[in-house]
N, C-alpha and C. Protein backbone atom coordinates (compact mmCIF):
# COMPACT_ATOMS: atom_id res chain seq x y z
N UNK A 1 53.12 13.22 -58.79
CA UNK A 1 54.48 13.21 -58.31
C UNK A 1 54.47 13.26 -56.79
N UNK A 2 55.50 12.36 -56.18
CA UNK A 2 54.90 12.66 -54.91
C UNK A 2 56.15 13.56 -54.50
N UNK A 3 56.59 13.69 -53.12
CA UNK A 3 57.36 14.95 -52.37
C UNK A 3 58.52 14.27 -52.06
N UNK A 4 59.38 15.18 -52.41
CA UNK A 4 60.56 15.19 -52.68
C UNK A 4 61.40 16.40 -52.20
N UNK A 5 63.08 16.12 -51.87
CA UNK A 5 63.35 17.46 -51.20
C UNK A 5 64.72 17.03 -51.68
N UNK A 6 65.68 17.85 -52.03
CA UNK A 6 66.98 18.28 -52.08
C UNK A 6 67.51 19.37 -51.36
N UNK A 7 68.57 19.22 -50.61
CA UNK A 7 69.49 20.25 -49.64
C UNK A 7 70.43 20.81 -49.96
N UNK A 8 71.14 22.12 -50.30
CA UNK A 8 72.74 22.72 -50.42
C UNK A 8 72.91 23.43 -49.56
N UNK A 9 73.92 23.91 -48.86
CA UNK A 9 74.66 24.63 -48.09
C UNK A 9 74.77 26.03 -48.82
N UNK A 10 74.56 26.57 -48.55
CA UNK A 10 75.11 28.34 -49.35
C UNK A 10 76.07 28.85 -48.08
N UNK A 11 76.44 30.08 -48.36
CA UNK A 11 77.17 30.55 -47.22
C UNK A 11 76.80 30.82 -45.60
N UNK A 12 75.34 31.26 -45.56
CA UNK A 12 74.72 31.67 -44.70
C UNK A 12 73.32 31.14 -44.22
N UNK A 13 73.03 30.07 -45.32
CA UNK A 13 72.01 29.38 -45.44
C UNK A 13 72.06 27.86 -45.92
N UNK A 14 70.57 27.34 -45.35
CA UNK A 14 70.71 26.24 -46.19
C UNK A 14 69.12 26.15 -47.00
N UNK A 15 69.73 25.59 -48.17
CA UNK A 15 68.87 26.35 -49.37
C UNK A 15 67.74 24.45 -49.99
N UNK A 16 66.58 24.57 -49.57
CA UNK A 16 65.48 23.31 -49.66
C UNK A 16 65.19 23.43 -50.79
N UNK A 17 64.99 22.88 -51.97
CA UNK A 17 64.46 22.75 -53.65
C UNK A 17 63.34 21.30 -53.43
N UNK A 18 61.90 21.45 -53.03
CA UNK A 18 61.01 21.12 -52.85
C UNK A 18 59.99 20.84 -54.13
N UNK A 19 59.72 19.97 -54.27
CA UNK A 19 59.17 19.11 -55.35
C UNK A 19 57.84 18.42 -54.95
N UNK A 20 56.84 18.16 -55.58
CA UNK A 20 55.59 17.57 -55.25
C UNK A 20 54.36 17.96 -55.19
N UNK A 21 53.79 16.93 -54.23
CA UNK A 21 53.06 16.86 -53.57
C UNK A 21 53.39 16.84 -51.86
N UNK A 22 52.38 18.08 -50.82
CA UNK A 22 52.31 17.05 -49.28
C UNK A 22 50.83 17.18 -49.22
N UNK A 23 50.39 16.16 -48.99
CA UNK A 23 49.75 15.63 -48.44
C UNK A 23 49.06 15.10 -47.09
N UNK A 24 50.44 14.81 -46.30
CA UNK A 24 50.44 13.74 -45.02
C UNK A 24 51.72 14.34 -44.35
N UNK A 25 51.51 14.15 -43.27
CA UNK A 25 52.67 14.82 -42.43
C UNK A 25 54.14 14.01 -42.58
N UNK A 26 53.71 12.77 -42.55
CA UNK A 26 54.99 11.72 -42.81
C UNK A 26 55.91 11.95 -44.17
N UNK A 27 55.17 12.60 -44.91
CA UNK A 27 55.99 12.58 -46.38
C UNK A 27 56.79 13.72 -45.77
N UNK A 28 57.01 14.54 -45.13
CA UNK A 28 57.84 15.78 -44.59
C UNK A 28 58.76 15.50 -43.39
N UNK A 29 58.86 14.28 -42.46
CA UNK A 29 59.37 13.75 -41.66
C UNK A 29 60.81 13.45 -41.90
N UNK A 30 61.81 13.40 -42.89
CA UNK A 30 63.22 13.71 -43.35
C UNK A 30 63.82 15.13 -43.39
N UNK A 31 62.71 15.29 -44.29
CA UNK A 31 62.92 17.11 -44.42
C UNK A 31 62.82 17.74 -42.93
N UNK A 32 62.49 17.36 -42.25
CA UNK A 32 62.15 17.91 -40.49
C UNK A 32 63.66 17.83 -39.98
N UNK A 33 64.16 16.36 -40.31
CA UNK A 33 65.38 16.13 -39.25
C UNK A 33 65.99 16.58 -40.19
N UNK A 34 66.47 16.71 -41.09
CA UNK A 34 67.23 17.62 -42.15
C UNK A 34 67.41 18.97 -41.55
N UNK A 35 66.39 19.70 -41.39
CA UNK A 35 66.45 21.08 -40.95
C UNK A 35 66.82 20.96 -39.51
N UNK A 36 66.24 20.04 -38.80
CA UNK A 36 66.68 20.25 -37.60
C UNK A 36 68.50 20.15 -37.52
N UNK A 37 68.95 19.12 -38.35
CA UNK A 37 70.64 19.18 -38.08
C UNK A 37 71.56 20.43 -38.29
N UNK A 38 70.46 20.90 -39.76
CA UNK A 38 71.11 22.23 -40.33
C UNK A 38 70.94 23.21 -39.00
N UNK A 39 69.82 23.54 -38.42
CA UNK A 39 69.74 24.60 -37.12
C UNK A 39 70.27 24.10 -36.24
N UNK A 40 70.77 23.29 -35.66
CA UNK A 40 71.75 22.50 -34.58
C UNK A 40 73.01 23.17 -34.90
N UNK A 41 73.38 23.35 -36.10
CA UNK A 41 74.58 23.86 -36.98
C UNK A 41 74.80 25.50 -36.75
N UNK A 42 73.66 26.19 -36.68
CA UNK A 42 73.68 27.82 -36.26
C UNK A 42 73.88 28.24 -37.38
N UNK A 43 72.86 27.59 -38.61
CA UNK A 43 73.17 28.32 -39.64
C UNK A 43 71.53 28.97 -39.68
N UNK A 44 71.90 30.26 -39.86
CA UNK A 44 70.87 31.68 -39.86
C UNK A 44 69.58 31.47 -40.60
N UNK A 45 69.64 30.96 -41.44
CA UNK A 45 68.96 31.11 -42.72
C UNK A 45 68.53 29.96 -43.90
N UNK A 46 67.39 30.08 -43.62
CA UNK A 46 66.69 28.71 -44.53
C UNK A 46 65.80 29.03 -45.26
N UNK A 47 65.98 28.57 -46.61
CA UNK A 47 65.37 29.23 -47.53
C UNK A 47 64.58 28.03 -48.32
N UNK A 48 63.30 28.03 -48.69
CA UNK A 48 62.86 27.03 -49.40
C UNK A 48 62.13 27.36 -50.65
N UNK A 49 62.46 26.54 -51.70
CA UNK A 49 62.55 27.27 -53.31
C UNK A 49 61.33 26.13 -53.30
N UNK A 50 59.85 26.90 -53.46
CA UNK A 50 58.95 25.62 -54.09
C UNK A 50 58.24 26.14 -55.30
N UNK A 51 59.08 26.17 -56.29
CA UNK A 51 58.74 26.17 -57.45
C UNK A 51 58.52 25.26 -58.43
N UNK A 52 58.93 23.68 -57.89
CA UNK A 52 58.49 22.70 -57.87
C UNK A 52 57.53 21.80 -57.07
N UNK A 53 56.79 22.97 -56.60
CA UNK A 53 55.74 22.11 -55.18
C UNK A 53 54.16 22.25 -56.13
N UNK A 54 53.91 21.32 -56.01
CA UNK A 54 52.84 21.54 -57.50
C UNK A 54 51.02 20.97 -56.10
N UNK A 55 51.51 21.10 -55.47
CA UNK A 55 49.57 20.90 -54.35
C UNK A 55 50.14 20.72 -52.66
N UNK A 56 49.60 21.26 -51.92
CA UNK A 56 49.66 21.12 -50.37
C UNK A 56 48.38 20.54 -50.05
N UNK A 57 47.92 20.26 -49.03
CA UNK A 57 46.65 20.06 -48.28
C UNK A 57 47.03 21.21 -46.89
N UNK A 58 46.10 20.89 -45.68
CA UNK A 58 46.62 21.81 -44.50
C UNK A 58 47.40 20.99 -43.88
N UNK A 59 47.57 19.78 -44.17
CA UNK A 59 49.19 19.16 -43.73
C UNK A 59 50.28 19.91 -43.85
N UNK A 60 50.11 20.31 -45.21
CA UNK A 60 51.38 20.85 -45.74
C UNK A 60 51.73 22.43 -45.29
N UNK A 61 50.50 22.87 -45.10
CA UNK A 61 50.25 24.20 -44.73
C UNK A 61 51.24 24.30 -42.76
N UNK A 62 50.63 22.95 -42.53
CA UNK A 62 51.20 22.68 -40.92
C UNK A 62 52.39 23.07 -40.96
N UNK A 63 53.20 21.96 -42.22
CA UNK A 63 54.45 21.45 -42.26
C UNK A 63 55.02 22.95 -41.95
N UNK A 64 54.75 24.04 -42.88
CA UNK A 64 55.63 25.02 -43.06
C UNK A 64 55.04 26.24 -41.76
N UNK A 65 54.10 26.37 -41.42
CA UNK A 65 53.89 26.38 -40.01
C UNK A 65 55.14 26.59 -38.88
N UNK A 66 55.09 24.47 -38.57
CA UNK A 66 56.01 24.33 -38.14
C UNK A 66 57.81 24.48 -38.52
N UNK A 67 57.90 24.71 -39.46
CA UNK A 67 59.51 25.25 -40.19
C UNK A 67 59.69 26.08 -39.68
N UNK A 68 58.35 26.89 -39.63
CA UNK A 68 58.82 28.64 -39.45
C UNK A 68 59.22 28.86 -37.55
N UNK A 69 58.28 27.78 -36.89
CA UNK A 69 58.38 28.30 -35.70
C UNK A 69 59.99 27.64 -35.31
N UNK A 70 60.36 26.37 -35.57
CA UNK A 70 61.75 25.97 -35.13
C UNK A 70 62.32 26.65 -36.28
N UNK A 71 62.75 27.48 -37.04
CA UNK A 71 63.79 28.47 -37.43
C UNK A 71 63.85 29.70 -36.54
N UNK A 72 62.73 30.19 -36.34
CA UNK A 72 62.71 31.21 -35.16
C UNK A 72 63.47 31.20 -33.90
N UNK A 73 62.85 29.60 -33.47
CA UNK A 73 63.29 29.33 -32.15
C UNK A 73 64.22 29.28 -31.96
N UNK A 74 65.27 28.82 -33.44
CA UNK A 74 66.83 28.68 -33.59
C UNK A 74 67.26 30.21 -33.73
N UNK A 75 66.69 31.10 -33.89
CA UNK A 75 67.33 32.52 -33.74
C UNK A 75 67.47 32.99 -35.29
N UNK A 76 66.78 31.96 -36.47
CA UNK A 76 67.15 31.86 -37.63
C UNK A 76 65.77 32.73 -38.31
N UNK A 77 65.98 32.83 -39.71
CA UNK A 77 64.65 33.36 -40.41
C UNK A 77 64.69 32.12 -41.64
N UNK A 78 63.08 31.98 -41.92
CA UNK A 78 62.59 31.27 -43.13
C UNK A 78 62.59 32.11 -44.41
N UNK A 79 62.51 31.97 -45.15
CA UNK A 79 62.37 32.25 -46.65
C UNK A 79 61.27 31.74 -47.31
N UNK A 80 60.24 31.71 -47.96
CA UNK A 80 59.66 31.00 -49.29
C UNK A 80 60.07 31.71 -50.51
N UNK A 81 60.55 30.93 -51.27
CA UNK A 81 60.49 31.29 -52.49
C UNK A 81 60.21 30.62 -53.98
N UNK A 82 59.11 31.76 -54.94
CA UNK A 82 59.07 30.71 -55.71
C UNK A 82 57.39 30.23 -55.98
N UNK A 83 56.93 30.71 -54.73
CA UNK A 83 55.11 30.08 -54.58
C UNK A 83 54.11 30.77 -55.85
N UNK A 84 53.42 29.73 -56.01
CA UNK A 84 53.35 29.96 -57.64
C UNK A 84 51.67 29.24 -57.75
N UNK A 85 51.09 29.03 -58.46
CA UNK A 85 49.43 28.37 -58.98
C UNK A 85 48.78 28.15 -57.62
N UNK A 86 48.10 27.05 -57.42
CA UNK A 86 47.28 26.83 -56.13
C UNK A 86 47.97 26.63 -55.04
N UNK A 87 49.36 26.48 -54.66
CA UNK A 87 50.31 26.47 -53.54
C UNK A 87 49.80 28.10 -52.87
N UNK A 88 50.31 29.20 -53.99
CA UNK A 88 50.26 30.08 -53.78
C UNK A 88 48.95 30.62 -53.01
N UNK A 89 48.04 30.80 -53.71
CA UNK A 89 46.75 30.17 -53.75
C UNK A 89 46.26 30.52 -52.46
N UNK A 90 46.53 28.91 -51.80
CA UNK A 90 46.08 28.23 -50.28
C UNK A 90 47.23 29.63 -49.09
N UNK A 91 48.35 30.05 -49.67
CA UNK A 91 49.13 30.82 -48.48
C UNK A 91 48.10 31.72 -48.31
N UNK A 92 47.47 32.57 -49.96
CA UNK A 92 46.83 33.82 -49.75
C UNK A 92 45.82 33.41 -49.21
N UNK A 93 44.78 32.50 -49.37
CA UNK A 93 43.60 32.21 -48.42
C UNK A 93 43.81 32.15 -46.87
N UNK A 94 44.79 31.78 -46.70
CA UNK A 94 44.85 30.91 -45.29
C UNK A 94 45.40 32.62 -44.20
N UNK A 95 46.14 33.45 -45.27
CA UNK A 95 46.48 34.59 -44.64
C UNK A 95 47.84 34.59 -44.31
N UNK A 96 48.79 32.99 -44.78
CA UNK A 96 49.89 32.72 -44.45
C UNK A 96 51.12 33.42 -45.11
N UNK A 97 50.43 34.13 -46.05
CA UNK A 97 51.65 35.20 -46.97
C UNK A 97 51.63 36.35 -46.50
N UNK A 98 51.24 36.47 -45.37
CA UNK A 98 51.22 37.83 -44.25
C UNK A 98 52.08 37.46 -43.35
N UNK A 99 52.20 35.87 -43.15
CA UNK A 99 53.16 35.50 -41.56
C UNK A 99 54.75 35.20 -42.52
N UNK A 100 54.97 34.76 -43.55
CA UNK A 100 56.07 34.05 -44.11
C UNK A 100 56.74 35.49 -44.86
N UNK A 101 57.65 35.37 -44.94
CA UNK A 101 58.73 36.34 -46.13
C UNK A 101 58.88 35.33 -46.90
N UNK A 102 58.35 35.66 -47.82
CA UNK A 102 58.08 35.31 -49.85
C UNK A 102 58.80 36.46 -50.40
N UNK A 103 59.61 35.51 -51.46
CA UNK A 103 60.11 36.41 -52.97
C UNK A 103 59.79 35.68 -53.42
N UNK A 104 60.15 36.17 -54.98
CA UNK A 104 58.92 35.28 -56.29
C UNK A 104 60.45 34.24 -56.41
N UNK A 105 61.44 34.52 -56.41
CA UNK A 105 62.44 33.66 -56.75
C UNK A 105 63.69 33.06 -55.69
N UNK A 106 64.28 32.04 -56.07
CA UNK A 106 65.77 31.73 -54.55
C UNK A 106 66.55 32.74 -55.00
N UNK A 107 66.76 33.43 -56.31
CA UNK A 107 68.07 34.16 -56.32
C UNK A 107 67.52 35.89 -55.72
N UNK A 108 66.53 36.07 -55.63
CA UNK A 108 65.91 37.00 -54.84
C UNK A 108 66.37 36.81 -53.33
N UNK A 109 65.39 35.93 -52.74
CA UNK A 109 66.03 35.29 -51.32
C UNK A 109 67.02 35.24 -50.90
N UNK A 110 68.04 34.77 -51.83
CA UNK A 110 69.78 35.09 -51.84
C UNK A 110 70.25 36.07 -51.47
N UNK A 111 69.71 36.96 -52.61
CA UNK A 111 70.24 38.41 -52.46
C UNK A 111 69.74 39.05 -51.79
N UNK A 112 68.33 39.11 -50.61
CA UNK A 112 68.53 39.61 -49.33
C UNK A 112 69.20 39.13 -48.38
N UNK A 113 69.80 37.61 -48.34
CA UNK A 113 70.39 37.35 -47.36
C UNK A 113 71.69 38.04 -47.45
N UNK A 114 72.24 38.10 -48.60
CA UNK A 114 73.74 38.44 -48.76
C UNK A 114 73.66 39.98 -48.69
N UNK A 115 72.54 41.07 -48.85
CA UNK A 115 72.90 42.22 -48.48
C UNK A 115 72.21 42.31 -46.83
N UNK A 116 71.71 41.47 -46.26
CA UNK A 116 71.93 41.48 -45.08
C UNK A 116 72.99 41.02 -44.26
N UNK A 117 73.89 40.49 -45.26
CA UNK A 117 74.96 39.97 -44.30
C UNK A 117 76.62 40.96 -44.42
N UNK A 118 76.10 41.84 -45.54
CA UNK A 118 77.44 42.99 -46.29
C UNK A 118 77.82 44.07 -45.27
């Protein structure tokens, strides 16, 4: 399957449902300007559900890398949620589930954003 991305708006966020494979930096090049319009927007909070992300390479490892540093830079926080078999895997090797805020689920992720926002 290759990579795939769907976008919704939530109240305080905008919420990525990530599918695939990455591979190559180019397969993530929509999803980039996607997020970039959403943080242009001053929305806080980006949350990405890859519970459909079924293999990364260190492309992919980049990709989210780079997510994390332009959400920052936007004054915003990242989310993972959802990381699951060898996705998971490659974060714990790499040491990257020490730099990212992971919940096992989006309606987890949700519900810290919304009792951070009460």
């Amino acid at each position: 399957m290759s990579f795939t991305f769907h976008s919704a708006l939530q109240t305080h966020a905008v919420v990525y449902a990530i599918a695939g494979r990455i591979g190559h930096d180019d397969e993530t090049t929509a999803l980039l300007a996607d997020l970039s319009a959403a943080l242009e927007k001053h929305i806080p909070y980006v949350l990405m559900d890859l519970s459909a992300l079924e293999y990364i390479t260190s492309s992919g490892l980049n990709f989210f890398i780079r997510v994390l540093t332009r959400t920052r830079n936007a004054a915003g926080e990242l989310i993972l949620c959802g990381l699951h078999g060898e996705v998971e895997k490659l974060f714990a090797l790499s040491k990257l589930n020490e730099i990212f805020t992971i919940y096992p689920s989006i309606e987890q992720g949700l519900a810290k954003i919304n009792a951070q926002q009460a």
